[in-house]
PDB file of N, CA and C in Angstrom:
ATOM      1  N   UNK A   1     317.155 -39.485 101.518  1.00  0.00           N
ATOM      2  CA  UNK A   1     316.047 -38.955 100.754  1.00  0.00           C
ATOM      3  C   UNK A   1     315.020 -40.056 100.515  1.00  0.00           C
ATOM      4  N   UNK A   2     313.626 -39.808 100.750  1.00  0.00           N
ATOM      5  CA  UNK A   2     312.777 -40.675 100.597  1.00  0.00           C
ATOM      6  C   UNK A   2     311.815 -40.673  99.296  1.00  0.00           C
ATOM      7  N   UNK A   3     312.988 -40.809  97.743  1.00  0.00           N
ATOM      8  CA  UNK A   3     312.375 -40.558  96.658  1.00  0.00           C
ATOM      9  C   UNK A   3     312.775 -42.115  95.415  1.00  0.00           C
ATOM     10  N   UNK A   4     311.823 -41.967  94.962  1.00  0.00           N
ATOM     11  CA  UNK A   4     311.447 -43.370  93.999  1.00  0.00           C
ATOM     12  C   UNK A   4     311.947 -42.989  92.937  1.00  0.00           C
ATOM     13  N   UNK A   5     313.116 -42.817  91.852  1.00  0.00           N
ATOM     14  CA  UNK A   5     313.038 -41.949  90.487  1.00  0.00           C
ATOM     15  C   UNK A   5     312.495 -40.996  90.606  1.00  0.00           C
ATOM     16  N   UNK A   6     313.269 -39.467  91.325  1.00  0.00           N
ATOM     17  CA  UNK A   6     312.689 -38.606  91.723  1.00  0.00           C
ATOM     18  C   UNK A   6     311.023 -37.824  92.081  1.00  0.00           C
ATOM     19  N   UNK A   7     310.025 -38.857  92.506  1.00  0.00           N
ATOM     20  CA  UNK A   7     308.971 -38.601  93.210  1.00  0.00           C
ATOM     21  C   UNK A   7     309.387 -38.586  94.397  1.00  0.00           C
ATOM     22  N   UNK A   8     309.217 -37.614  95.111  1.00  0.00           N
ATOM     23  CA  UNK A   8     308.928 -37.560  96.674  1.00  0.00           C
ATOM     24  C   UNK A   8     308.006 -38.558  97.262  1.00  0.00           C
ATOM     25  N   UNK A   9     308.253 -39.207  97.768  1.00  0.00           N
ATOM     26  CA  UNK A   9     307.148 -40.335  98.335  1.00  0.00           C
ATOM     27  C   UNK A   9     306.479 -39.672  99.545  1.00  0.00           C
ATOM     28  N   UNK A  10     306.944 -38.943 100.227  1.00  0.00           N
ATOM     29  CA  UNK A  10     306.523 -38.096 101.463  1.00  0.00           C
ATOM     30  C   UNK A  10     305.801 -37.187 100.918  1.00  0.00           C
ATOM     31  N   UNK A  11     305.507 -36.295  99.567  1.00  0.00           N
ATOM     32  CA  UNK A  11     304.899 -35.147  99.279  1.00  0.00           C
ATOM     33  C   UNK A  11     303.598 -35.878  98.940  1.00  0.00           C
ATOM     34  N   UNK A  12     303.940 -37.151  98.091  1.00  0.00           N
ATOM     35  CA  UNK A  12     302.768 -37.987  97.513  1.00  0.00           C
ATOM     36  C   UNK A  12     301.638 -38.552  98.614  1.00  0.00           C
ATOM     37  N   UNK A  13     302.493 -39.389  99.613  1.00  0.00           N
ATOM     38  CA  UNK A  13     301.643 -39.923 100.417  1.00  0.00           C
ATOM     39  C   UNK A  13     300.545 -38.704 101.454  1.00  0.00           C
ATOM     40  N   UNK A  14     301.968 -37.356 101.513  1.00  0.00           N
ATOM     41  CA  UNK A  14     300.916 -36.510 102.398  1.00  0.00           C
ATOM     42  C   UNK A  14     299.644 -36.023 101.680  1.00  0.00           C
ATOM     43  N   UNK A  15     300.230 -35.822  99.889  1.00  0.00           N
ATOM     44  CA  UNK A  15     298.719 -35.553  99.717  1.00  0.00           C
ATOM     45  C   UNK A  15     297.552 -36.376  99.544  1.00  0.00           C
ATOM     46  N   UNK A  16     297.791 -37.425  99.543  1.00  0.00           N
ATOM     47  CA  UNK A  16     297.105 -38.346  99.428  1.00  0.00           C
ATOM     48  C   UNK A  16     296.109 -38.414 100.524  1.00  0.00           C
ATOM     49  N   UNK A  17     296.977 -38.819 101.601  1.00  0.00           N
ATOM     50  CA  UNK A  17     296.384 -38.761 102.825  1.00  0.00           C
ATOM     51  C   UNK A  17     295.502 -37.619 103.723  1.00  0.00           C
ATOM     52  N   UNK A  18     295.818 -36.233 102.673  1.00  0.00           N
ATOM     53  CA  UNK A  18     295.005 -34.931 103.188  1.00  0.00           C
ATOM     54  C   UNK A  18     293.337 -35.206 102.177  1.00  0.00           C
ATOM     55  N   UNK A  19     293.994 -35.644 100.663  1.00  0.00           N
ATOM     56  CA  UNK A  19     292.479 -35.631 100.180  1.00  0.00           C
ATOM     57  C   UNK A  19     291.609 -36.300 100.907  1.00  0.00           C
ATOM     58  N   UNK A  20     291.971 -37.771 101.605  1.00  0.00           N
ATOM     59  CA  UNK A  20     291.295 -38.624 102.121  1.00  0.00           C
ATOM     60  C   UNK A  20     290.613 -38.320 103.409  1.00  0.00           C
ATOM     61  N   UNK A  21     291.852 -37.230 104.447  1.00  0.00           N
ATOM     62  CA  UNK A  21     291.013 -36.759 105.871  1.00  0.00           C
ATOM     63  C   UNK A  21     290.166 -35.511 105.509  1.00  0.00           C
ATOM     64  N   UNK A  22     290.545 -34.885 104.797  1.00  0.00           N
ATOM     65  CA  UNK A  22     289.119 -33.847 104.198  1.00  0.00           C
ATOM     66  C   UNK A  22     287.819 -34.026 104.168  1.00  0.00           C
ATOM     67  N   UNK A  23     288.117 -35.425 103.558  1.00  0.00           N
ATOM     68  CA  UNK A  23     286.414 -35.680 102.961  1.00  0.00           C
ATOM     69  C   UNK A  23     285.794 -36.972 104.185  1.00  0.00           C
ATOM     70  N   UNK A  24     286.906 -37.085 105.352  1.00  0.00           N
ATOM     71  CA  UNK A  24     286.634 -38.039 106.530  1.00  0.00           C
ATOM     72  C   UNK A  24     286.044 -39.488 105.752  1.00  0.00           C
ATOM     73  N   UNK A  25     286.872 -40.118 105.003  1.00  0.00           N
ATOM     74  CA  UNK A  25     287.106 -41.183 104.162  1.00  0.00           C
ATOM     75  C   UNK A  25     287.740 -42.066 104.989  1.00  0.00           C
ATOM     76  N   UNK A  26     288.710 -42.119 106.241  1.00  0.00           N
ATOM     77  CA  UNK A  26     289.462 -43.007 107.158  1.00  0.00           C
ATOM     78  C   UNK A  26     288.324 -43.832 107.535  1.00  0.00           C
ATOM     79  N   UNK A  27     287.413 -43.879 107.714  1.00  0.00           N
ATOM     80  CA  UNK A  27     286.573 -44.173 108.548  1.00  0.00           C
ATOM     81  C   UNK A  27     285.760 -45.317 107.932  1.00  0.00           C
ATOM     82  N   UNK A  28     286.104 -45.456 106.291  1.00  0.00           N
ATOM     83  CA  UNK A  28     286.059 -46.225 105.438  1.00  0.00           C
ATOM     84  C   UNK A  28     286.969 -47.521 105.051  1.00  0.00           C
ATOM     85  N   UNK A  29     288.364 -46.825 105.406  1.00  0.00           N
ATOM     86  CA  UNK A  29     289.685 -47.511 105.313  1.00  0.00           C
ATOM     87  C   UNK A  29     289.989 -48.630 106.163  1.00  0.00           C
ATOM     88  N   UNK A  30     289.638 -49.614 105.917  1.00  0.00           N
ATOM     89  CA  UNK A  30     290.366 -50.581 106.734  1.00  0.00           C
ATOM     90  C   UNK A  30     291.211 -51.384 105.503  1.00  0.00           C
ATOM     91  N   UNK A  31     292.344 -51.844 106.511  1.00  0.00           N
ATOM     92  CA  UNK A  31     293.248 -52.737 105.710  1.00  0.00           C
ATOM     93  C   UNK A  31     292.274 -54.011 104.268  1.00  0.00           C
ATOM     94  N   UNK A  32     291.478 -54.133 104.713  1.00  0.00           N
ATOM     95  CA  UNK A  32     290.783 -55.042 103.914  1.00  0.00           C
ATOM     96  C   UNK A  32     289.755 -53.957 102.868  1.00  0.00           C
ATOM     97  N   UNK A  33     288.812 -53.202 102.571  1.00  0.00           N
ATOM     98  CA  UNK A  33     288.570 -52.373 102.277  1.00  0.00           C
ATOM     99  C   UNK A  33     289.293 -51.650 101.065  1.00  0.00           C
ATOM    100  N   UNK A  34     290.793 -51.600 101.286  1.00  0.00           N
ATOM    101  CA  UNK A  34     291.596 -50.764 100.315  1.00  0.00           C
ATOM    102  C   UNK A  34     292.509 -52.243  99.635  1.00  0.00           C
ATOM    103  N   UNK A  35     292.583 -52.939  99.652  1.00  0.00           N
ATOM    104  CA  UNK A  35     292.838 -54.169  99.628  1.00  0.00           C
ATOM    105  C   UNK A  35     292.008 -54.676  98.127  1.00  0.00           C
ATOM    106  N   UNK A  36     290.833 -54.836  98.913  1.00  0.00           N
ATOM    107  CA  UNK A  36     289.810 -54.884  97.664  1.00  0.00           C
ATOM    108  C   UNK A  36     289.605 -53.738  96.767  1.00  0.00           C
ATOM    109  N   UNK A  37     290.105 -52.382  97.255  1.00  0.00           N
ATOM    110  CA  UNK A  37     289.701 -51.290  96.225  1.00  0.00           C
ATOM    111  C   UNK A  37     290.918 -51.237  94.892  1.00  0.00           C
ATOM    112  N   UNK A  38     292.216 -51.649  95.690  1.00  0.00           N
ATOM    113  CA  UNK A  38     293.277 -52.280  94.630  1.00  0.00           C
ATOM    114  C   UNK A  38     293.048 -53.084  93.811  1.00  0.00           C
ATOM    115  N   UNK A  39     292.796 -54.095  94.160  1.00  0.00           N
ATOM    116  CA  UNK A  39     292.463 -55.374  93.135  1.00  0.00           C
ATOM    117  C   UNK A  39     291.188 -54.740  91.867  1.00  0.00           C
ATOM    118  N   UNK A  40     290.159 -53.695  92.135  1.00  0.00           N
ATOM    119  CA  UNK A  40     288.863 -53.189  91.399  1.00  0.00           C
ATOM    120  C   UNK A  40     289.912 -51.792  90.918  1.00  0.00           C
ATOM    121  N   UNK A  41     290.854 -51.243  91.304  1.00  0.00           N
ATOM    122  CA  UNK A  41     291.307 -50.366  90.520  1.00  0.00           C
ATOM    123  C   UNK A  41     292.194 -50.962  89.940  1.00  0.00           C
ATOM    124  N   UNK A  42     292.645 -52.261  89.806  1.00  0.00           N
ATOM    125  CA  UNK A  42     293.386 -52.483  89.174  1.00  0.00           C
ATOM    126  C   UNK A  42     293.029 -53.394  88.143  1.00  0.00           C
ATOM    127  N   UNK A  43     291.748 -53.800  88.521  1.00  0.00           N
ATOM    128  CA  UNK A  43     290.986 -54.391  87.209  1.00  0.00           C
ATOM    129  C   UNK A  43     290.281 -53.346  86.581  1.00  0.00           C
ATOM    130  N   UNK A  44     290.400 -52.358  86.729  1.00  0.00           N
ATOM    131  CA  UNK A  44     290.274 -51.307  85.725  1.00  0.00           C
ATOM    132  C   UNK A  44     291.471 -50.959  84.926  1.00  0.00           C
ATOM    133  N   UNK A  45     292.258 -50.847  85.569  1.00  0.00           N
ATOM    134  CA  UNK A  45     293.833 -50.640  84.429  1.00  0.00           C
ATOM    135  C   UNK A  45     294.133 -51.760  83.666  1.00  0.00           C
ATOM    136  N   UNK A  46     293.597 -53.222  83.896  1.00  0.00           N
ATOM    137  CA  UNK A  46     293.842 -53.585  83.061  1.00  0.00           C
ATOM    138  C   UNK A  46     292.611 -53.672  81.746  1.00  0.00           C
ATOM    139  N   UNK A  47     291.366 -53.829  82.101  1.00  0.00           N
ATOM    140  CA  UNK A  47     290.253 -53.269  81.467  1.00  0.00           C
ATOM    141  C   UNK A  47     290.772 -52.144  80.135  1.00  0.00           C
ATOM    142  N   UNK A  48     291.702 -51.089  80.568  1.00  0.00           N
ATOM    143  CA  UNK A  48     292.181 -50.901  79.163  1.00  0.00           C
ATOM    144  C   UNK A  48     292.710 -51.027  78.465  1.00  0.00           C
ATOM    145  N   UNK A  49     293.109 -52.277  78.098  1.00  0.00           N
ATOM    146  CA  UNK A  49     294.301 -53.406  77.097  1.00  0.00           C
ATOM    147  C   UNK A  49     292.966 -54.440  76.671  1.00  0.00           C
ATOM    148  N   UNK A  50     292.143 -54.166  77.486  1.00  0.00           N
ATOM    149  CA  UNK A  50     291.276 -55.423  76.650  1.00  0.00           C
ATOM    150  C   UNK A  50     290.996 -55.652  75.648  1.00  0.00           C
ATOM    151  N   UNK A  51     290.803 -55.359  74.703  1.00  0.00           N
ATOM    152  CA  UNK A  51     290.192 -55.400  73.660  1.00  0.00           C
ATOM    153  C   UNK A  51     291.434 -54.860  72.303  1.00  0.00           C
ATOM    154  N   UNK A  52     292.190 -53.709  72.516  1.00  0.00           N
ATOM    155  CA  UNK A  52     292.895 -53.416  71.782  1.00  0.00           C
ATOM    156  C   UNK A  52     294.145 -52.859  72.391  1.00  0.00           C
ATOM    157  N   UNK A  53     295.109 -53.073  71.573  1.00  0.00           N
ATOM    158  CA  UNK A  53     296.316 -52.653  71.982  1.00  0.00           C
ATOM    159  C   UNK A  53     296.881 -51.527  71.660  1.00  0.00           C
ATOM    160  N   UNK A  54     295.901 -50.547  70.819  1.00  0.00           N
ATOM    161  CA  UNK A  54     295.887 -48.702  70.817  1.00  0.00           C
ATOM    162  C   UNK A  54     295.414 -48.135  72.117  1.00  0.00           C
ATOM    163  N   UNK A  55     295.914 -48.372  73.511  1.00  0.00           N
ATOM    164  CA  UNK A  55     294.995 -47.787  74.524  1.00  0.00           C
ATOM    165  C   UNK A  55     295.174 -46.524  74.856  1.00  0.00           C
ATOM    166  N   UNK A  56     294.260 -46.270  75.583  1.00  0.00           N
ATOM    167  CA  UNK A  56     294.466 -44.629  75.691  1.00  0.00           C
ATOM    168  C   UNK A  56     295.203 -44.338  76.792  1.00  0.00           C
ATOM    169  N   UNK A  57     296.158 -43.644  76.404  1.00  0.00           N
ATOM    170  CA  UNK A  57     297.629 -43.715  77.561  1.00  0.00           C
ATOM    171  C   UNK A  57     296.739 -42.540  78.901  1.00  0.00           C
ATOM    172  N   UNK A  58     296.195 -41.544  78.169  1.00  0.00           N
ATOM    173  CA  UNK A  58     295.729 -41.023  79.347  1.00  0.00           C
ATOM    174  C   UNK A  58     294.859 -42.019  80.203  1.00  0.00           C
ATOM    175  N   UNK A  59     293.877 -42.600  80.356  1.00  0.00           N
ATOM    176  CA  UNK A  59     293.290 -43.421  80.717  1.00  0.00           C
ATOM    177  C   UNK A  59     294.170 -44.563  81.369  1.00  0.00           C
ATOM    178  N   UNK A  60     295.035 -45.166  80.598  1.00  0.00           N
ATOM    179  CA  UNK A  60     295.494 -45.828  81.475  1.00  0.00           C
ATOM    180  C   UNK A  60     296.497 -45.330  82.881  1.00  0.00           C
ATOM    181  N   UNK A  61     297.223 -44.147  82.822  1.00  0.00           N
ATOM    182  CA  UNK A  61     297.867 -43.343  83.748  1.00  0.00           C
ATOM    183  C   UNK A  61     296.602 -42.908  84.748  1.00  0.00           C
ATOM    184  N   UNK A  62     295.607 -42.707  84.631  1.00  0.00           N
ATOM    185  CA  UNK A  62     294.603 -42.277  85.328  1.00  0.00           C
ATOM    186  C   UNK A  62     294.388 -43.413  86.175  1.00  0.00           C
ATOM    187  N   UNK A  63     293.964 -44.612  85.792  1.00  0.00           N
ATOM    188  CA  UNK A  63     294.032 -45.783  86.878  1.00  0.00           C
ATOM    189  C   UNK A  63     294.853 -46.437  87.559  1.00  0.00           C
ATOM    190  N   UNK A  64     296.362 -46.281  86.591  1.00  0.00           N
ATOM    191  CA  UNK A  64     297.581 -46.169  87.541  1.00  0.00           C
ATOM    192  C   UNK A  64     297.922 -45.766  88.428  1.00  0.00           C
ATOM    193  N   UNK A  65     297.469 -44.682  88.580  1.00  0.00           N
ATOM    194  CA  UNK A  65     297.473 -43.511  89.454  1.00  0.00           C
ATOM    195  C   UNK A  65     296.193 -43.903  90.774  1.00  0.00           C
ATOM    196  N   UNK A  66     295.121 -44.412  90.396  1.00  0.00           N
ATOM    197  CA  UNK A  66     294.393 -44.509  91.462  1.00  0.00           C
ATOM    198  C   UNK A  66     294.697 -46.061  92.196  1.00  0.00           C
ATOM    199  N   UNK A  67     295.826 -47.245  91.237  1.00  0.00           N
ATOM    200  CA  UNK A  67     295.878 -48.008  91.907  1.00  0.00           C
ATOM    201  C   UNK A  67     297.021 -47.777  93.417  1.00  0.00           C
ATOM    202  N   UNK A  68     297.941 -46.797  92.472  1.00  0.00           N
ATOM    203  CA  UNK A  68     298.861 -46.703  93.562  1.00  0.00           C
ATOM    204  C   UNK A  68     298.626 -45.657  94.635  1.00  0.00           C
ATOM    205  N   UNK A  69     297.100 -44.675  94.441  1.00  0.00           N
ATOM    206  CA  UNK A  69     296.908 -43.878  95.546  1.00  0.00           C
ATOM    207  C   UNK A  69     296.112 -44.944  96.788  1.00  0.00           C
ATOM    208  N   UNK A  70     295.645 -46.106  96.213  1.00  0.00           N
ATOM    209  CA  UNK A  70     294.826 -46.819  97.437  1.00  0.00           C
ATOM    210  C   UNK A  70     296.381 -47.559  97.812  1.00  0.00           C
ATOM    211  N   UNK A  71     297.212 -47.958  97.354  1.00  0.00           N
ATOM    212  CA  UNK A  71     298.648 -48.447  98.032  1.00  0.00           C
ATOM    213  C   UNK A  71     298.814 -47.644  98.606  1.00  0.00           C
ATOM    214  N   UNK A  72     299.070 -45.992  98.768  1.00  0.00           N
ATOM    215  CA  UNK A  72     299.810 -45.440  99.804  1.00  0.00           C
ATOM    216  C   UNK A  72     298.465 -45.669 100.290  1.00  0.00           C
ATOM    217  N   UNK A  73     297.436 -45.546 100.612  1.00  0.00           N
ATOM    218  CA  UNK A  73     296.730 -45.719 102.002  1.00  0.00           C
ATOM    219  C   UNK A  73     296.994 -46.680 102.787  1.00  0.00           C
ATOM    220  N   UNK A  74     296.626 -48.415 102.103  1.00  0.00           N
ATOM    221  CA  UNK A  74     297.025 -49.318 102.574  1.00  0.00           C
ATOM    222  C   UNK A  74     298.584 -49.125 103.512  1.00  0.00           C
ATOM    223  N   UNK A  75     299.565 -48.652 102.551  1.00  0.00           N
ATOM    224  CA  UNK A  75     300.778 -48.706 103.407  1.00  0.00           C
ATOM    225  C   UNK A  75     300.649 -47.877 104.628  1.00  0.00           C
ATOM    226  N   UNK A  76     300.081 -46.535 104.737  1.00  0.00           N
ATOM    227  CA  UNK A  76     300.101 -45.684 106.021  1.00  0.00           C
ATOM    228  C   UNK A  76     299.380 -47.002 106.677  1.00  0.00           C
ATOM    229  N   UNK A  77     298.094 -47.471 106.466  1.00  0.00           N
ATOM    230  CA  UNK A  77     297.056 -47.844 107.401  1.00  0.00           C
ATOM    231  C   UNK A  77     297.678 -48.995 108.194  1.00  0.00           C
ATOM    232  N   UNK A  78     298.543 -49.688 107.387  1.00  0.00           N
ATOM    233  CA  UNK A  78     299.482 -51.074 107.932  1.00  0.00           C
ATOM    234  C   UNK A  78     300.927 -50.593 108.583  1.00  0.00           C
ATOM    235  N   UNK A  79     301.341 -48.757 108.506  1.00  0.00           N
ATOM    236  CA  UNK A  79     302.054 -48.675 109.173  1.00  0.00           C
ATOM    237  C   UNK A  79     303.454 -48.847 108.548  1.00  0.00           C
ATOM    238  N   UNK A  80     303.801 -48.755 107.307  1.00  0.00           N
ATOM    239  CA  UNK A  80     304.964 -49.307 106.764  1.00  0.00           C
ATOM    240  C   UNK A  80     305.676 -48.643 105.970  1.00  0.00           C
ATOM    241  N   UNK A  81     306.837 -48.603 105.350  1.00  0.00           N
ATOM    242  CA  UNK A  81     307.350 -47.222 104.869  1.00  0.00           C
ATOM    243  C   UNK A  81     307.497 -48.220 103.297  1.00  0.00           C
ATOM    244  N   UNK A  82     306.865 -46.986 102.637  1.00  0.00           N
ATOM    245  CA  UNK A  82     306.789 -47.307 101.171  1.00  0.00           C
ATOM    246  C   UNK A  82     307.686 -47.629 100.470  1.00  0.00           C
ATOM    247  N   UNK A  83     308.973 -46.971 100.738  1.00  0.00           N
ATOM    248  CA  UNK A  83     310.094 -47.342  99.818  1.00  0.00           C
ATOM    249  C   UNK A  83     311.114 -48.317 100.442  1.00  0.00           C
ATOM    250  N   UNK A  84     310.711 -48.427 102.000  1.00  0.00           N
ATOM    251  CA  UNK A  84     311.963 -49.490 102.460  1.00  0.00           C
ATOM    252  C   UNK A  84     311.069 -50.763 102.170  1.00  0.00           C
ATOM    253  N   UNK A  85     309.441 -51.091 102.119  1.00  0.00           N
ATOM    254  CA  UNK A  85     309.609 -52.250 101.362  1.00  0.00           C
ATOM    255  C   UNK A  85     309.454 -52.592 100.002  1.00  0.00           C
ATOM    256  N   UNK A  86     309.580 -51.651  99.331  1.00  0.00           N
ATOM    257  CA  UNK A  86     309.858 -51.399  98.010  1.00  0.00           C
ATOM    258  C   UNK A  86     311.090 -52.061  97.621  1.00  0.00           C
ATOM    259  N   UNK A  87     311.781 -51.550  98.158  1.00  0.00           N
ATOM    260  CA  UNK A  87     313.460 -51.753  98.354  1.00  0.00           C
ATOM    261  C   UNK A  87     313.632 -53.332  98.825  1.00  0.00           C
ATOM    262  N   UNK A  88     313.122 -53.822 100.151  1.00  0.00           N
ATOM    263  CA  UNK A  88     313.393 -54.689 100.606  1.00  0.00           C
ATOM    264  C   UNK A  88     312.952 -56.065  99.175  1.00  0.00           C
ATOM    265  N   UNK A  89     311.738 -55.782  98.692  1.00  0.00           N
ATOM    266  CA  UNK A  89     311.289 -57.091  97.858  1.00  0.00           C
ATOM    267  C   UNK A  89     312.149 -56.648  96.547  1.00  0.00           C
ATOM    268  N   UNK A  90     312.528 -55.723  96.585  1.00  0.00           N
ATOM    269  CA  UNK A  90     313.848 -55.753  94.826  1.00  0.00           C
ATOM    270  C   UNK A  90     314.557 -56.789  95.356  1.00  0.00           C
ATOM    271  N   UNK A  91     315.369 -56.108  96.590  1.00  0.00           N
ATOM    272  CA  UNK A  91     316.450 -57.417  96.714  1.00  0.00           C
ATOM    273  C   UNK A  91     315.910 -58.780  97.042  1.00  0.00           C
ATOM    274  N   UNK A  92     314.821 -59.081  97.710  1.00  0.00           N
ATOM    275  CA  UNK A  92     314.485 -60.597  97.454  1.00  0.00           C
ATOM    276  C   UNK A  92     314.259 -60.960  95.829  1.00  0.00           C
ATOM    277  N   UNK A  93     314.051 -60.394  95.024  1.00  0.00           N
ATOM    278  CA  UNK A  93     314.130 -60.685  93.582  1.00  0.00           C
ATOM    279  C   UNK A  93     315.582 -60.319  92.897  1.00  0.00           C
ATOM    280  N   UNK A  94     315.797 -59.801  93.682  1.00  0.00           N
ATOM    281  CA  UNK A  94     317.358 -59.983  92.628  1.00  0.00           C
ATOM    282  C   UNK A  94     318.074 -61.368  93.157  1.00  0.00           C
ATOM    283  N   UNK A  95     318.239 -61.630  94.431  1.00  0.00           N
ATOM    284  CA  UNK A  95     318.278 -63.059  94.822  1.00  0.00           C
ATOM    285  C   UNK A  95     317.590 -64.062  94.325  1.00  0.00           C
ATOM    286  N   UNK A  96     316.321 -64.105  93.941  1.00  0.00           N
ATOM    287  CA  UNK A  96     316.034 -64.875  92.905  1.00  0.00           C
ATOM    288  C   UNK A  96     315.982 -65.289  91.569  1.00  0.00           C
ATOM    289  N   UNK A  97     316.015 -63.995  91.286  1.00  0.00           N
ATOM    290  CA  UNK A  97     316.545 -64.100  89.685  1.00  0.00           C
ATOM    291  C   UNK A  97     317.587 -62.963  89.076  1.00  0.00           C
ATOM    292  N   UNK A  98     318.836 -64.017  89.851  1.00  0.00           N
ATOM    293  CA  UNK A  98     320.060 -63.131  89.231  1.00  0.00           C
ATOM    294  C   UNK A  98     320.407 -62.960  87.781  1.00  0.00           C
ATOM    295  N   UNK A  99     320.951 -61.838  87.837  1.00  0.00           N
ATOM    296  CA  UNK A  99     321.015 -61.475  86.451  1.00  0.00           C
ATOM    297  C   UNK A  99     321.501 -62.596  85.403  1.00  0.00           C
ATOM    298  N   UNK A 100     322.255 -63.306  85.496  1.00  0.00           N
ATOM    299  CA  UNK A 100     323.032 -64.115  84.878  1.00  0.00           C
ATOM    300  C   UNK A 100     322.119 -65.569  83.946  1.00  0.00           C
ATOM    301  N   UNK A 101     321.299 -65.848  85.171  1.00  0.00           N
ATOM    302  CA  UNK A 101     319.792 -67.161  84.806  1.00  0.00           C
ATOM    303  C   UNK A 101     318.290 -66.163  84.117  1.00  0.00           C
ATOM    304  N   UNK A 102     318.752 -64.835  84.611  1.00  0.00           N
ATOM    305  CA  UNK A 102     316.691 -64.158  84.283  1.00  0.00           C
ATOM    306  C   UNK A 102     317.266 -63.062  82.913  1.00  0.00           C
ATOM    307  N   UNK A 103     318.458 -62.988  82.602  1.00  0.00           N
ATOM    308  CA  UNK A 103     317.935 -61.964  81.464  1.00  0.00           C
ATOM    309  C   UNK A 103     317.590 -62.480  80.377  1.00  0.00           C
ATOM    310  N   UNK A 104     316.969 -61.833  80.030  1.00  0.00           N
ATOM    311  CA  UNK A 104     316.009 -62.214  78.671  1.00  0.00           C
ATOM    312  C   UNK A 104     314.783 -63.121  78.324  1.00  0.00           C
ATOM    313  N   UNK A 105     314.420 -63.663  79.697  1.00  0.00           N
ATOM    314  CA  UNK A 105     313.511 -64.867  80.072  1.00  0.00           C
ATOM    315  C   UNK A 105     312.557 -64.679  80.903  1.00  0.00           C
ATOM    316  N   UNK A 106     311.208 -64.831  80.533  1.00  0.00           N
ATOM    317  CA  UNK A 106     310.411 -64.658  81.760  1.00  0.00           C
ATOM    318  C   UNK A 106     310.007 -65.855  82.674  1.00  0.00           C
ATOM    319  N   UNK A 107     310.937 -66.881  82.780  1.00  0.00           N
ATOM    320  CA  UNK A 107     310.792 -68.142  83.621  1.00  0.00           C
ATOM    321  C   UNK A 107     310.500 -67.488  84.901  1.00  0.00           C
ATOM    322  N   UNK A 108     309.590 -68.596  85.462  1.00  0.00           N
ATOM    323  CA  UNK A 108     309.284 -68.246  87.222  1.00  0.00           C
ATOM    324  C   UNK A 108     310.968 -68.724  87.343  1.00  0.00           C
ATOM    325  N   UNK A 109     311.155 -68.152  88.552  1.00  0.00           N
ATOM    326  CA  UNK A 109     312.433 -68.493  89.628  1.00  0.00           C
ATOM    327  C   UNK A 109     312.575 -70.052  90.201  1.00  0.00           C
ATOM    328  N   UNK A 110     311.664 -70.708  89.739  1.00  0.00           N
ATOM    329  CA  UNK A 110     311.817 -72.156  90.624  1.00  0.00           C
ATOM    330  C   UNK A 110     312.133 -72.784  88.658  1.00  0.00           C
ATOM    331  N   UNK A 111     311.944 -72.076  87.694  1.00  0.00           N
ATOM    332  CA  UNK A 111     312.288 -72.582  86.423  1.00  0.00           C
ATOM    333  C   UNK A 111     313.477 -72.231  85.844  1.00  0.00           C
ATOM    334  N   UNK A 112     314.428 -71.506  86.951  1.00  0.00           N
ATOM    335  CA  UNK A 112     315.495 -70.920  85.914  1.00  0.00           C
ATOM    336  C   UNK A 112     316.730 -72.133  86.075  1.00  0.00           C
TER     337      UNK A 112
END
């Protein structure tokens, strides 16, 4: 099954990828392009913590949501399956910060 904490990653990415050929938006998409549209949607999600720490949960789910709809593009456009490297960089972090040195600590891995 190709699901994250029960999201379908296949239902998500297809719709994703239909809003985008609808409106002939590919043509926009290059790996670099959505790259930068991450980093600007994601300085919008954080944009709502700025100032106060009452944020508006809708608002912030709203840019959540658009950071990780330009990720599934990026991932189709680079060709890569969302949850096997999802999967793959957990376990390079659990190799780095095994449970035993990282709980309760937010040390980088070269500090534990």
């Amino acid at each position: 099954m190709n699901s994250i904490e029960g999201l379908n990653m296949n239902k998500a990415k297809e719709n994703v990828l239909k809003f985008s050929t609808d409106r002939d938006w590919d043509q926009f998409h290059s790996p670099e392009n959505l790259a930068k549209s991450i980093v600007i949607e994601a300085s919008e999600l954080l944009e709502c913590f700025q100032w106060d720490h009452n944020f508006d949960h809708d608002k912030v789910v709203e840019e959540l949501a658009d950071v990780m709809n330009y990720c599934i593009l990026l991932s189709d456009k680079l060709n890569v399956n969302i949850e096997k490297i999802i999967l793959d960089k957990l376990k390079k972090n659990e190799e780095k910060y095994p449970v035993d040195k990282a709980k309760g600590t937010s040390k980088k891995y070269s500090d534990l």
